[in-house]
Protein backbone atom coordinates (compact mmCIF):
# COMPACT_ATOMS: atom_id res chain seq x y z
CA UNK A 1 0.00 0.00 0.00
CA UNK A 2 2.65 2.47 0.96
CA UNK A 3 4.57 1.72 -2.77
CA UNK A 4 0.96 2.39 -4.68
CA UNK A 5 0.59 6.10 -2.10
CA UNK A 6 4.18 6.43 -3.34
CA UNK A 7 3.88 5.62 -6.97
CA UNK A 8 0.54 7.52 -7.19
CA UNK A 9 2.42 10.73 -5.58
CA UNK A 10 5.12 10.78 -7.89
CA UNK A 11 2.52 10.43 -11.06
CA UNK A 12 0.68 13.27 -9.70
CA UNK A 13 3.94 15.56 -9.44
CA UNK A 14 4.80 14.85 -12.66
CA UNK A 15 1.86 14.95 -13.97
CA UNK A 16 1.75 19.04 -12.71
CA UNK A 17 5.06 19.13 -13.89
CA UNK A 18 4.34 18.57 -17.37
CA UNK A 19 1.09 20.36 -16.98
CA UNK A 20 2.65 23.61 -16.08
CA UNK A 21 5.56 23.00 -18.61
CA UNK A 22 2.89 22.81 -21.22
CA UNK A 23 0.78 25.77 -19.74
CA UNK A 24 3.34 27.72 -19.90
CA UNK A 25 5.14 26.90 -23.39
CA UNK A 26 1.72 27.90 -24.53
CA UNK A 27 2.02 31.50 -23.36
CA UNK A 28 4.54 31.84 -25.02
CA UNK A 29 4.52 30.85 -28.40
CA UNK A 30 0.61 32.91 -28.01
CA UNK A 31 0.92 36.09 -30.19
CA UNK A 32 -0.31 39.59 -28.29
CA UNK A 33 -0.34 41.86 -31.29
CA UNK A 34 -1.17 45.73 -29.68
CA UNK A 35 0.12 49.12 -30.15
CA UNK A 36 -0.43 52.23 -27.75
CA UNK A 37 -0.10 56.20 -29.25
CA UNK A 38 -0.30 58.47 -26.71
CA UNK A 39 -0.91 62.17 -27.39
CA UNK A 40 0.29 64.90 -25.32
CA UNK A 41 -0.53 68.93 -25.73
CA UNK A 42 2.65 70.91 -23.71
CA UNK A 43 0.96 73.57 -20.86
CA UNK A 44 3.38 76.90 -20.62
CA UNK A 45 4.54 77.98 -17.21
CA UNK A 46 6.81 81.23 -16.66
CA UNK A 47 8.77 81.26 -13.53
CA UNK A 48 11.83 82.53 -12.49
CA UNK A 49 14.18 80.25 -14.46
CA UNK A 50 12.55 80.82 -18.20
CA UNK A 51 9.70 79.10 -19.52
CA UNK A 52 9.05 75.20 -18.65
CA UNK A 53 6.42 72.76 -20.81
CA UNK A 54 4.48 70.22 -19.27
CA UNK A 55 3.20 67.96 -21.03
CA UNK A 56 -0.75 66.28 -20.62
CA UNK A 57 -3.11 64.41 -22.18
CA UNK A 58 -5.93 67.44 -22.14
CA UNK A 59 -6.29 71.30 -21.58
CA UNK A 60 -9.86 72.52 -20.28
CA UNK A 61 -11.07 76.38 -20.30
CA UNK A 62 -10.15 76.64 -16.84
CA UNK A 63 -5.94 76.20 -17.86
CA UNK A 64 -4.21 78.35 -19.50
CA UNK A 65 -5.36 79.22 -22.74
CA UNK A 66 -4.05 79.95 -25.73
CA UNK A 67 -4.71 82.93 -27.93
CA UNK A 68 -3.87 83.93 -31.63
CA UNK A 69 -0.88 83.38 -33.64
CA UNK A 70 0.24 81.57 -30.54
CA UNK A 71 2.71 78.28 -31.04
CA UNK A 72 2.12 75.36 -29.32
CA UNK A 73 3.99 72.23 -28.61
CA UNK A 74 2.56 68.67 -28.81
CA UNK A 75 4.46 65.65 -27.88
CA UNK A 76 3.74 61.90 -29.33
CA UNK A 77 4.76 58.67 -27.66
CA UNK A 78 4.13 55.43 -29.55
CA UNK A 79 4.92 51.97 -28.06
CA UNK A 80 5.18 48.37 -29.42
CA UNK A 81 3.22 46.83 -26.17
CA UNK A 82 2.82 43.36 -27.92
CA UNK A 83 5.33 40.36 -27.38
CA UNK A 84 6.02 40.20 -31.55
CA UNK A 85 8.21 42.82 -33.56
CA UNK A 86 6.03 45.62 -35.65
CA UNK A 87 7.49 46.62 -39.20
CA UNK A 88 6.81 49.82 -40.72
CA UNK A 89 4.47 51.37 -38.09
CA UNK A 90 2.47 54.23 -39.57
CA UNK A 91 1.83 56.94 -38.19
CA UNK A 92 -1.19 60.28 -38.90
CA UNK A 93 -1.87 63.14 -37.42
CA UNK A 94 -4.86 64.92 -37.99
CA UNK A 95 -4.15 68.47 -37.82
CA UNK A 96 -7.20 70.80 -37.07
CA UNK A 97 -8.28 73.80 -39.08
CA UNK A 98 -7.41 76.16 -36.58
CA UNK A 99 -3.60 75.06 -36.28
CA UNK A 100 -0.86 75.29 -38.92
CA UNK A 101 2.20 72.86 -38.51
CA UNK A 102 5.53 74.29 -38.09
CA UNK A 103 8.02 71.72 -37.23
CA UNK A 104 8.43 68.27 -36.56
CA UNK A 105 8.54 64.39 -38.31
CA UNK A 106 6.22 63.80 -41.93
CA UNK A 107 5.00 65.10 -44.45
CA UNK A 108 1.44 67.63 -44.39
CA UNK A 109 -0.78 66.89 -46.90
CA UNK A 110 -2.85 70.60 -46.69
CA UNK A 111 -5.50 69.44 -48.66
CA UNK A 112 -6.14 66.59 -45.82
CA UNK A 113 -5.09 68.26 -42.88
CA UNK A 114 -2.93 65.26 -42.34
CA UNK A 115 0.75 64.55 -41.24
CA UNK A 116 2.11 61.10 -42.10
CA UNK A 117 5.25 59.59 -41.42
CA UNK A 118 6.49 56.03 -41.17
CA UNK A 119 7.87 55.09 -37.45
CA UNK A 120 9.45 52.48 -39.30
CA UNK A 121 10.31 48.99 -36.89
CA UNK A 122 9.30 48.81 -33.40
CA UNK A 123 10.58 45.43 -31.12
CA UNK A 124 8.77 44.16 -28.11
CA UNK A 125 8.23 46.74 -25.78
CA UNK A 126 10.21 49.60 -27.69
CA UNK A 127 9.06 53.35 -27.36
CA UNK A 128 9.81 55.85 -29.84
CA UNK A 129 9.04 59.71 -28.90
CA UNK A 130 8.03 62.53 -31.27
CA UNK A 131 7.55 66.19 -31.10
CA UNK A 132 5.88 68.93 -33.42
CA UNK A 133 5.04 72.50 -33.37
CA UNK A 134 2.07 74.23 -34.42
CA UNK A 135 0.79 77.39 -34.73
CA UNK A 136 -2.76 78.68 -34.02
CA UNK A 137 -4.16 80.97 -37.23
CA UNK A 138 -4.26 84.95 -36.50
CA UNK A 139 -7.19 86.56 -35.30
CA UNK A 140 -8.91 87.15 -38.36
CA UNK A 141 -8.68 83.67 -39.56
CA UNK A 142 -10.36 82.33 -36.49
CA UNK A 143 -14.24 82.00 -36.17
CA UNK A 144 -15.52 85.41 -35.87
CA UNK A 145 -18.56 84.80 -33.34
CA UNK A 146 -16.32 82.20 -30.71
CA UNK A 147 -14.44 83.88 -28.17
CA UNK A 148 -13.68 80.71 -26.30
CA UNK A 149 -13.41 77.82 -27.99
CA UNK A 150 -11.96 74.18 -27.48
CA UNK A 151 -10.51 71.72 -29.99
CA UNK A 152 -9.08 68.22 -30.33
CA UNK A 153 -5.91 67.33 -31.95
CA UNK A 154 -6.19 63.46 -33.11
CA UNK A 155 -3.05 60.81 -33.69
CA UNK A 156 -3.14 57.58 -35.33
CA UNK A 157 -1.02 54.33 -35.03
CA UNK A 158 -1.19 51.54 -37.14
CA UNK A 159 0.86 48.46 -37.49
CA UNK A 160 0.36 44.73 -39.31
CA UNK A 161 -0.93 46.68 -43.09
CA UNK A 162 -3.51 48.34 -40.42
CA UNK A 163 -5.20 45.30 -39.11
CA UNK A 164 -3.46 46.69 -35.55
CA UNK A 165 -4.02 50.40 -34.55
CA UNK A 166 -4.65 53.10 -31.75
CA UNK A 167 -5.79 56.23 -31.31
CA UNK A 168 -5.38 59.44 -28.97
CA UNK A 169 -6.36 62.78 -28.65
CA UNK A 170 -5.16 65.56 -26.97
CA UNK A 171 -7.61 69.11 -26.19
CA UNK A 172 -6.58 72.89 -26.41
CA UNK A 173 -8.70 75.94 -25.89
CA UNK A 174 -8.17 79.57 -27.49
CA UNK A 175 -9.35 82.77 -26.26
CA UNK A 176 -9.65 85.74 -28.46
CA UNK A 177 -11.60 88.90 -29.29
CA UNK A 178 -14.63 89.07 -30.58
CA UNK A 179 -15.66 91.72 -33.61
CA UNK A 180 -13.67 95.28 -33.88
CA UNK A 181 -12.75 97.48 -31.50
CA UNK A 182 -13.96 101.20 -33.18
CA UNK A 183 -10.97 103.48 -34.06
CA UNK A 184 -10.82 106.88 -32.54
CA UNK A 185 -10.61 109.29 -35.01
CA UNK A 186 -7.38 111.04 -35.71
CA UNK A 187 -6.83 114.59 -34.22
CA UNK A 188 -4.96 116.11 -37.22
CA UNK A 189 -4.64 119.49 -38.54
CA UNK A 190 -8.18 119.65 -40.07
CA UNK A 191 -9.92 119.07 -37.10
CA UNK A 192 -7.74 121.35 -35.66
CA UNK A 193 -8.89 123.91 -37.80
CA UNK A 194 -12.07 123.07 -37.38
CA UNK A 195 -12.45 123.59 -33.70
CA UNK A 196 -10.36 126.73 -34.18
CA UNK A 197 -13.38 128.70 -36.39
CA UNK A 198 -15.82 126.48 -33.74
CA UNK A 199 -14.90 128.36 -31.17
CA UNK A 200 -14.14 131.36 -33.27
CA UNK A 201 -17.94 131.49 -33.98
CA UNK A 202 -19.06 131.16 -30.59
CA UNK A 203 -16.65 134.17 -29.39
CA UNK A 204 -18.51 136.00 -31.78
CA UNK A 205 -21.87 135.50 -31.29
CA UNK A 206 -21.50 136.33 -27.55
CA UNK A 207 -20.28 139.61 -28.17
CA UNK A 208 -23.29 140.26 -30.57
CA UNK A 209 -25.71 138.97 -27.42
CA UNK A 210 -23.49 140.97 -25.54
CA UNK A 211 -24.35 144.14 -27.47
CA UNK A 212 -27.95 143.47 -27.57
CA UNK A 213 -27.86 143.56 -23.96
């Protein structure tokens, strides 16, 4: 009896053994095929030092807000988070109407509004890290009847001929002025002349009331 406890032990034990062996050379021959883009709009801070950028995911209309013809920073991080190698990851961005790219990776296609560049290979777990610069459009080419206004900027991903892909987006708001302020008119030498023979006129017809007196 105690030789069939012992034999029936050891069958168990190796019967978990190879279980687990098994289990686990099945994880890891699996495939986990994912991408993550991640994009981030910078925040401006003054202080003593300069000018610092932090970088977030969003910007509501209680931050700091931007205004016209100011230039903003937006940071991109894209990362392989799959346990297979990606080649030629593709990457978009889809610029809004209200910014104009300055600097940075791609190619802008103006009639899309798109940016496109090719991230080329990414291995298990590697993280590549972009940045581009925009500019938001001058006063007069912004909506004339929005003083505040929020937008999203979007970025694409895509890997495996696009059957893997992510997206992020990252918010901004502008504040500007709404309509014209009215000029003052100019004080030049005509309506200096003007108030001259004004007041010229009114010297005059006191003296006459004056006389009548």
């Amino acid at each position: 009896m105690k030789k069939l406890a012992t034999i029936l032990i050891l069958a168990s034990i190796c019967l978990f053994c190879t279980f687990n062996t098994f289990a686990q050379y099945g994880e890891e021959i699996t495939p986990s095929r994912s991408i993550l883009v991640d994009k981030m709009v910078g925040k401006v801070s003054v202080n003593k030092g300069g000018v610092d950028i932090e970088y977030v995911d969003n910007l509501s209309s209680s931050d700091p807000r931007f205004k016209p013809s100011d230039e903003i920073m937006f940071k991109i991080r894209i990362k392989n988070t799959s346990n297979v190698k990606f080649s030629n990851v593709e990457f978009e961005d889809y610029v809004p109407s209200y910014l104009e790219p300055l600097e940075g990776p791609g190619s802008y296609d103006q009639n899309t509004g798109i940016i496109s560049f090719n991230a080329e290979d990414f291995e298990v777990d590697e993280e590549k890290i972009y940045y581009m610069k925009m500019k938001i459009l001058s006063q007069d080419r912004l909506p004339s009847d929005k003083g505040l206004f929020c937008f999203k900027n979007k970025a694409r991903a895509e890997a495996d001929n696009g059957n893997i892909a992510d997206e992020d987006t990252a918010q901004l708001c502008v504040e500007k002025q709404i309509g014209q302020v009215a000029e003052t008119p100019s004080a030049g030498p005509e309506f200096s002349l003007a108030l001259l023979a004004l007041q010229s006129g009114a010297l005059l017809v006191g003296l006459q009331i004056k006389k009548r007196i």
